[in-house]
Each structure stands twice: as C-alpha cells, then as structure tokens.
Protein backbone atom coordinates (compact mmCIF):
# COMPACT_ATOMS: atom_id res chain seq x y z
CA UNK A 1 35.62 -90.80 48.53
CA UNK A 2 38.41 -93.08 47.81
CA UNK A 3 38.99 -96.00 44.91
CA UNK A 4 41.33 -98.22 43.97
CA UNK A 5 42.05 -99.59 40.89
CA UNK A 6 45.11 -101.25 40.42
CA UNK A 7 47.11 -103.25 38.74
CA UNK A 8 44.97 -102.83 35.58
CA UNK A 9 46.23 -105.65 32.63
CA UNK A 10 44.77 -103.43 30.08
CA UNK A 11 47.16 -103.14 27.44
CA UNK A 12 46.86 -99.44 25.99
CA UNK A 13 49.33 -100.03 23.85
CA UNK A 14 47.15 -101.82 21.26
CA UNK A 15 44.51 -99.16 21.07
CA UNK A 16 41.28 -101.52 19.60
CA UNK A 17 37.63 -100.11 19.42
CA UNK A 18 36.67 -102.03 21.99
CA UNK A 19 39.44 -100.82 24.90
CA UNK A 20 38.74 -97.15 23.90
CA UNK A 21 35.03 -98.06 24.13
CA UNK A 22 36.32 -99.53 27.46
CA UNK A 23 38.02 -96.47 28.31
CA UNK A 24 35.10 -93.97 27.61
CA UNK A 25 33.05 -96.29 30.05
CA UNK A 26 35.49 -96.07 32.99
CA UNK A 27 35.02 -92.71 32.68
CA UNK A 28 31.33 -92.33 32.42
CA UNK A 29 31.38 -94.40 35.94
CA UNK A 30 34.14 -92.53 37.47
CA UNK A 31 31.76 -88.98 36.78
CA UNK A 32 28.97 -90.82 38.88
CA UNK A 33 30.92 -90.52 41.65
CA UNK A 34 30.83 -87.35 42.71
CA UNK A 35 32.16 -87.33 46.21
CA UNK A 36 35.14 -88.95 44.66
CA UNK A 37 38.69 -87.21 45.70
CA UNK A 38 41.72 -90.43 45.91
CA UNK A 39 41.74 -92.68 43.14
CA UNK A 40 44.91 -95.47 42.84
CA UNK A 41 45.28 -95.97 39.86
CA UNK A 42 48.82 -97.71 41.18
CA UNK A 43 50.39 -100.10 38.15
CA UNK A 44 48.04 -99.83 35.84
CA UNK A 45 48.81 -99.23 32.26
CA UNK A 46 46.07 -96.72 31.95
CA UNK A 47 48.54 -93.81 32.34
CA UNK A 48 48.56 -92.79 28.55
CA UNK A 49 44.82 -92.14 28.38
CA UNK A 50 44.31 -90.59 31.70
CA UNK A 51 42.93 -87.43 30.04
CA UNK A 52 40.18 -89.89 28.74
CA UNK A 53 39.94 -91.30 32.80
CA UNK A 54 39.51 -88.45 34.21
CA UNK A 55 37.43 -86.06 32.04
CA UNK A 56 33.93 -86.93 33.74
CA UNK A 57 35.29 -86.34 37.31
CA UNK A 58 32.58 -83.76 39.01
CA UNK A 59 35.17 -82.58 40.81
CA UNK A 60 38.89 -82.07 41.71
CA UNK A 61 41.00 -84.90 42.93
CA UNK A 62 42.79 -84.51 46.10
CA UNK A 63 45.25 -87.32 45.53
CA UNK A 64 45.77 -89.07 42.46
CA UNK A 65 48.62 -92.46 42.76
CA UNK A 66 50.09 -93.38 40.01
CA UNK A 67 52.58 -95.90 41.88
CA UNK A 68 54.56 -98.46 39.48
CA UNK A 69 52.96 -96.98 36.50
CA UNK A 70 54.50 -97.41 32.98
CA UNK A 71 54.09 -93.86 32.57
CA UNK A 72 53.34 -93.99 28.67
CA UNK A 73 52.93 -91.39 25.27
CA UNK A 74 48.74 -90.50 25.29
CA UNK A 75 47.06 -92.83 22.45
CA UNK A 76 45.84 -91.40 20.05
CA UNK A 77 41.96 -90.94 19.68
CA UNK A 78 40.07 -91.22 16.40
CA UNK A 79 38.10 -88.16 16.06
C-alpha cells in the first residue's frame, strides 16, 4: 500500500535512451502494484517525468510526497 523511493540520483536532466527506457520500466512495476495508494517519491529528481511514473498506476493515489523535490519542466519524449 505504501512505497518509498527517495532520494533518486537520476539525473532527468540529461534525457538518454537508456533513463527514459529506465523511466518506462519504473512505471511498468509501479502498475503491478495495484493495492498501491502512498508513494514518496521525496528528493528525487524524477519530478519532470512524473506523467511517465505514474501512468500505469491501477488506481488513484491517496498521498503522493514530493518532499525536497527539484520540481523541474517535463522532458520531452520522442514520439
């Protein structure tokens, strides 16, 4: 029900093939999780793709943290 993931050193900034490949997996595992409802995401530098994060959730979040987060433009995706 509750996950923590924080203080992620991913560097979004430099948006390479392999951290959106990254990216699209954290996603993929965060949809298997289908009783999930907090997730910490709490100074992480994910916070410009977290439309990418969170598109596989099953269902809505009750509390989402973004704590300490360098709250940053989305990247870009190739389409």
């Amino acid at each position: 029900r509750s996950l923590k993931l924080q203080y992620s050193n991913v560097d979004v900034r430099r948006a390479t093939p392999e951290l959106l490949l990254g990216i699209r997996c954290l996603a993929r595992e965060l949809g298997k999780l289908p009783s999930l409802r907090e997730l910490n995401l709490g100074s992480s530098r994910l916070s410009g793709n977290l439309r990418q994060v969170l598109c596989e959730l099953q269902a809505p979040l009750y509390s989402l943290e973004l704590a300490f987060c360098s709250l940053l433009p989305v990247i870009p995706w190739p389409h």
